[in-house]
Protein backbone atom coordinates (compact mmCIF):
# COMPACT_ATOMS: atom_id res chain seq x y z
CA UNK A 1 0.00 0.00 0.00
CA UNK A 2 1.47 3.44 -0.66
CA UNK A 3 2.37 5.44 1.72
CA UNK A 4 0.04 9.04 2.13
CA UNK A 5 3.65 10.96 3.30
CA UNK A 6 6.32 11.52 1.61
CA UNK A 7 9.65 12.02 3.72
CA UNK A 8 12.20 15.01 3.03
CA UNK A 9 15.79 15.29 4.25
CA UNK A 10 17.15 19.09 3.69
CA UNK A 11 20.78 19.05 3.87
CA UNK A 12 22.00 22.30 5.04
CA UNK A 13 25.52 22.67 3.08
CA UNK A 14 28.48 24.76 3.88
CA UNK A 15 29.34 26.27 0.73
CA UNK A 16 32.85 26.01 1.05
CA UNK A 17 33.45 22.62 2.07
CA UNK A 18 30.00 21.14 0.35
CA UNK A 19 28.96 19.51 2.96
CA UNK A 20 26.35 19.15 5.70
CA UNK A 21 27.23 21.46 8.52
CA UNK A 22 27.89 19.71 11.77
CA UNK A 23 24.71 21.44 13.51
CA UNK A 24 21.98 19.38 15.70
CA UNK A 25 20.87 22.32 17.55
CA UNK A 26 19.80 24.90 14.66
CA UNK A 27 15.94 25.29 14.23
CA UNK A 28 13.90 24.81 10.91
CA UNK A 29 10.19 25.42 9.99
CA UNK A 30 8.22 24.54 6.67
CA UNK A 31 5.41 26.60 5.20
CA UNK A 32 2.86 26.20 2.85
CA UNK A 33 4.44 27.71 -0.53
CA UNK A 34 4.20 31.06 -1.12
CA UNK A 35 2.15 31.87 2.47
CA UNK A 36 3.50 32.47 5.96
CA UNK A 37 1.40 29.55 6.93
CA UNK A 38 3.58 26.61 8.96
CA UNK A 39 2.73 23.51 7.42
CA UNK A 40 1.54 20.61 8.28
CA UNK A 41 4.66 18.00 8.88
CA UNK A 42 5.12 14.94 10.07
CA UNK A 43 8.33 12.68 11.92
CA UNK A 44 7.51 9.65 9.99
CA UNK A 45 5.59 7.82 7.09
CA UNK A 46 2.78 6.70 9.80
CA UNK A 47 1.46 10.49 9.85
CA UNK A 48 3.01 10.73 13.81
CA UNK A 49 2.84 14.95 14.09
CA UNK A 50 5.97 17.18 14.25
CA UNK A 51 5.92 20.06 16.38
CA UNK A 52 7.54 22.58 14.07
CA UNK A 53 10.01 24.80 14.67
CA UNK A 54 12.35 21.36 14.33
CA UNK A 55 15.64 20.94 15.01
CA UNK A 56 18.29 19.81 12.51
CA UNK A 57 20.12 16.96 13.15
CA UNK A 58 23.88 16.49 11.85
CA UNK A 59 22.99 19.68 9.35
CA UNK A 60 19.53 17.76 8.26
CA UNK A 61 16.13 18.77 8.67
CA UNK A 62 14.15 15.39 8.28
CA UNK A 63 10.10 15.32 7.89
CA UNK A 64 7.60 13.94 6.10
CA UNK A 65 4.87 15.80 4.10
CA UNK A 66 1.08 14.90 2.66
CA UNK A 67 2.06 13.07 -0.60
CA UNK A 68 -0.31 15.90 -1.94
CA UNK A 69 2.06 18.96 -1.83
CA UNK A 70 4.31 19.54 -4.42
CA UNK A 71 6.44 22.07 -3.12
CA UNK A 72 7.05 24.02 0.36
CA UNK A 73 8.80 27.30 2.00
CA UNK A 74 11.26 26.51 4.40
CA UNK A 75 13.43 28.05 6.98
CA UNK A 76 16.30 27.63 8.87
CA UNK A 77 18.08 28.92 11.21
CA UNK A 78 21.92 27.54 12.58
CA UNK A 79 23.26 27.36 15.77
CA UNK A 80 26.23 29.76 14.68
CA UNK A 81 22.92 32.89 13.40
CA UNK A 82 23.55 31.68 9.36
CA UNK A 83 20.13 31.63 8.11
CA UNK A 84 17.76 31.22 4.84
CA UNK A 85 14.01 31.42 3.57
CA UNK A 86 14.05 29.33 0.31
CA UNK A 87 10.92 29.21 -1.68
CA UNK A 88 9.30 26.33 -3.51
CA UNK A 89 11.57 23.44 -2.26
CA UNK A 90 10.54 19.90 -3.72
CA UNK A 91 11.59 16.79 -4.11
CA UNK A 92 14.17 17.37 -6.27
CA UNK A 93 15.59 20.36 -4.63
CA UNK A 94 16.49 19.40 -1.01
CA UNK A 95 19.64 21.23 -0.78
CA UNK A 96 20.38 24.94 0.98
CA UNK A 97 24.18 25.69 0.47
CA UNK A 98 25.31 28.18 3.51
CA UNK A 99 28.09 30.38 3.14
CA UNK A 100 30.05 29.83 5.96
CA UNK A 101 31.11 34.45 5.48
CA UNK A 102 28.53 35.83 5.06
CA UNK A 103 27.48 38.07 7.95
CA UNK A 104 24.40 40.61 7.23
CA UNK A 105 21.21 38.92 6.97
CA UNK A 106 17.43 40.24 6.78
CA UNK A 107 15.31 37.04 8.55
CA UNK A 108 11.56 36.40 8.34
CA UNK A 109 9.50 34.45 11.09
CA UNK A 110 6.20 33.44 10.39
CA UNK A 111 3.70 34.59 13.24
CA UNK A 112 -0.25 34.06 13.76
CA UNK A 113 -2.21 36.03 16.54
CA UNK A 114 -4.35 34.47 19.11
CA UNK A 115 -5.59 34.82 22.22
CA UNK A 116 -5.39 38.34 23.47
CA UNK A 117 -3.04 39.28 25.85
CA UNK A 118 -0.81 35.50 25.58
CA UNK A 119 2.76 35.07 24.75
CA UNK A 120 3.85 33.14 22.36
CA UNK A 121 7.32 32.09 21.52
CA UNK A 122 7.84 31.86 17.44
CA UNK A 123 10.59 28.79 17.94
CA UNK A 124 13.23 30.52 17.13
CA UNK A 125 16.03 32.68 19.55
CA UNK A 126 18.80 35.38 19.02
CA UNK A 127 21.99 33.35 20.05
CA UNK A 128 25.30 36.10 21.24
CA UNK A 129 26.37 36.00 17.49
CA UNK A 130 23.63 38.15 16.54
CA UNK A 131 23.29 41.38 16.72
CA UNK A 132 20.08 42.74 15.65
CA UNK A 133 20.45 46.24 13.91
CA UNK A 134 16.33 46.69 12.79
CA UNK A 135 12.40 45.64 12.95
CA UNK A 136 9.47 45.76 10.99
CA UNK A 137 6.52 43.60 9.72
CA UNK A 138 4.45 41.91 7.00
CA UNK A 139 1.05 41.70 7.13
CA UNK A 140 -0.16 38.14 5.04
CA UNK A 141 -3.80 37.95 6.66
CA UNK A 142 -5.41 40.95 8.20
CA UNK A 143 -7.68 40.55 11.57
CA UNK A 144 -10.62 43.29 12.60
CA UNK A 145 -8.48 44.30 15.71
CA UNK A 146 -4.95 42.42 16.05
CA UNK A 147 -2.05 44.36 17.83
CA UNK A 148 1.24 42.19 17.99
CA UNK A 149 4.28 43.34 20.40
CA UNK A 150 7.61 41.60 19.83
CA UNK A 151 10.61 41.14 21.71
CA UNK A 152 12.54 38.58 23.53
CA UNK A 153 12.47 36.99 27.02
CA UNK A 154 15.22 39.88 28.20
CA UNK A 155 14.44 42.92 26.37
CA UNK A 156 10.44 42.56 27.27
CA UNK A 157 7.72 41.43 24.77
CA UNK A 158 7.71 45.23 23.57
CA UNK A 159 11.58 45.14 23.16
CA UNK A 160 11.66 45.01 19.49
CA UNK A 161 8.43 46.05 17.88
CA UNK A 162 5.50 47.98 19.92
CA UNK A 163 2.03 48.00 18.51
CA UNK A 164 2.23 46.43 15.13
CA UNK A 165 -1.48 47.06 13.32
CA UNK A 166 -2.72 43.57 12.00
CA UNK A 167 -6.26 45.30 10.25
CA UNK A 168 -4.48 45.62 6.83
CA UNK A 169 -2.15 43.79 4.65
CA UNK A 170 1.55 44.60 3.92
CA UNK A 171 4.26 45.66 5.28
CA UNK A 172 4.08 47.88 8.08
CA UNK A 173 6.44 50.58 8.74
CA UNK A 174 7.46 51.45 12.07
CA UNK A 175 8.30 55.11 13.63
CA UNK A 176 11.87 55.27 15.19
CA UNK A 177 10.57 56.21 18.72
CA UNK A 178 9.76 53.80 21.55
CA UNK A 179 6.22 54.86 22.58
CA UNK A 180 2.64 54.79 20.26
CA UNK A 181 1.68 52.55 17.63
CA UNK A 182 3.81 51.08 15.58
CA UNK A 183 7.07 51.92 16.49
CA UNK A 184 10.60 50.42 17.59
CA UNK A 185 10.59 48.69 20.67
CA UNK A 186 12.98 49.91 24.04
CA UNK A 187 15.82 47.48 22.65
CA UNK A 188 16.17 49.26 19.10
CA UNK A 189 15.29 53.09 20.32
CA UNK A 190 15.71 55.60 22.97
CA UNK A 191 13.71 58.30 22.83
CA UNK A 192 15.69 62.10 23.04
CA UNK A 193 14.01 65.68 22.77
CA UNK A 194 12.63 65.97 19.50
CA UNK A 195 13.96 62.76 17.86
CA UNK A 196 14.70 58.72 18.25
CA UNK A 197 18.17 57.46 19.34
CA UNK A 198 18.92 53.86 17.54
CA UNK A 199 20.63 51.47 19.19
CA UNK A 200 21.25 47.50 18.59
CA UNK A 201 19.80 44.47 20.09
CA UNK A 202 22.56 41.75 20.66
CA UNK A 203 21.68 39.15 23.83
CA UNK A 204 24.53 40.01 26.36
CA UNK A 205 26.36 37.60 29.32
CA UNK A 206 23.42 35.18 28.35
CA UNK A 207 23.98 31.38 28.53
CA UNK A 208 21.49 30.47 26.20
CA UNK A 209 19.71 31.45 23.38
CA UNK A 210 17.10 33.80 23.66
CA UNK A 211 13.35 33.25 22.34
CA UNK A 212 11.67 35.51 19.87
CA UNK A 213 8.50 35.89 21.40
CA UNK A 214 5.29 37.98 20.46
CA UNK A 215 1.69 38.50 21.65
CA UNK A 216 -1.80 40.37 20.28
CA UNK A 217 -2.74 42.77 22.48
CA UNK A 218 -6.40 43.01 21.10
CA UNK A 219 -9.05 40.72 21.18
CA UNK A 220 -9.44 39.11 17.71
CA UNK A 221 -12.21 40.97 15.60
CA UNK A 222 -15.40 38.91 15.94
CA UNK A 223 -15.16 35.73 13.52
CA UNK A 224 -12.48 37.07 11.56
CA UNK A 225 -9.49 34.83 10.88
CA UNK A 226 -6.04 35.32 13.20
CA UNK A 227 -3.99 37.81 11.84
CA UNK A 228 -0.88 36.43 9.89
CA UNK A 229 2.21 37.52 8.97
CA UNK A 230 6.33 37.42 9.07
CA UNK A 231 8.12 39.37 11.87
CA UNK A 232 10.79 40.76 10.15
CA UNK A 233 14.84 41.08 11.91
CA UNK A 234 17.60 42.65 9.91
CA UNK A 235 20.87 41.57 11.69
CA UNK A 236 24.75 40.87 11.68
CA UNK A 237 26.63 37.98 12.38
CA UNK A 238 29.17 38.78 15.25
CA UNK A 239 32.34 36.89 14.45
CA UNK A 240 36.08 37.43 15.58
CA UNK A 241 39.44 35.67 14.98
């Protein structure tokens, strides 16, 4: 009988050695193509569920998908803050070549609002390598009333974005200033007479990673659908000799 899955292994390259990176703690998501939708994934041909973020194993990101869907989004993020959003993977494309360099990256995290007043943690963390330089957001699904805050579980849920508008679609451009709607969060701003100071994000003296977390600060608009959308983090890699 055939199987109703079909099982993908994403080998995360280095570029310059073209080969698998020796990483079993970096994190990895799949999406419905061409949404900011996580998919629905599975840990083995018997339809057992995956909670998704997953984490790679050896430099692979192994799951099974319906044997309906043709292609997929995915992202990943390493242990060392390399990252990628590839579109419209398949089963003939199953390979994401890192470059082991490259230090300035823009990196998307899909988010969907809930209930009111919750946080929830998007599966992903800022690791001491990263320092995070900018915020903003994309709007995929619009809600009636849906307010997101982001941050992280040291700078406050409001450290990096405060009051992101979910009613329309798009992206969503945020005032350099730390207080009103829409507008960089206490980690990214200081607010001076007359005008915003910027400043980075980069988690200091901390063990551990630290979660990306977010929360809707509204109740959802009557029977309208969550809000959906990508939280948006422009930010270096941090590397010395």
């Amino acid at each position: 009988m055939a199987s109703n899955y079909l099982e993908y292994q994403v080998n995360i390259l280095d570029a310059r050695l073209n080969r698998p990176i020796a990483d079993s703690t970096g994190k990895f998501t799949v999406l419905t193509a061409g949404t900011s939708t996580v998919a629905t994934a599975y840990s083995d041909g018997n339809g057992t569920a995956l909670t998704l973020p997953g984490t790679l194993n050896n430099g692979v990101a192994r799951f099974f998908l319906d044997a309906s869907i043709t292609s997929f989004d995915f992202i990943v993020l390493t242990a060392n803050g390399h990252y990628a959003y590839m579109r419209a993977l398949s089963q003939s494309n199953q390979h994401i070549r890192i470059n082991p360099e490259q230090t300035n990256y823009r990196m998307y995290l899909p988010f969907t609002t809930s209930l009111s007043g919750v946080v929830y943690g998007t599966g992903f963390s800022l690791s001491q390598s990263m320092l995070v330089k900018d915020a903003r957001a994309r709007i995929n699904i619009a809600d009636g009333t849906a307010v997101v805050d982001v941050g992280t579980s040291t700078a406050g849920i409001t450290g990096l974005l405060l009051g992101i508008i979910c009613t329309v679609t798009g992206m969503r451009l945020v005032n350099e200033s730390v207080s009103g709607a829409e507008s960089l969060g206490s980690a990214l701003a200081v607010t001076a007479t007359n005008f915003a100071v910027r400043k980075y994000h980069v988690p200091a003296n901390a063990t551990t990673a630290l979660p990306i977390l977010y929360q809707n600060t509204t109740a959802s608009g009557g029977t309208a659908a969550p809000a959906q959308g990508f939280i948006i983090l422009e930010y270096d890699r941090i590397v010395s000799p």
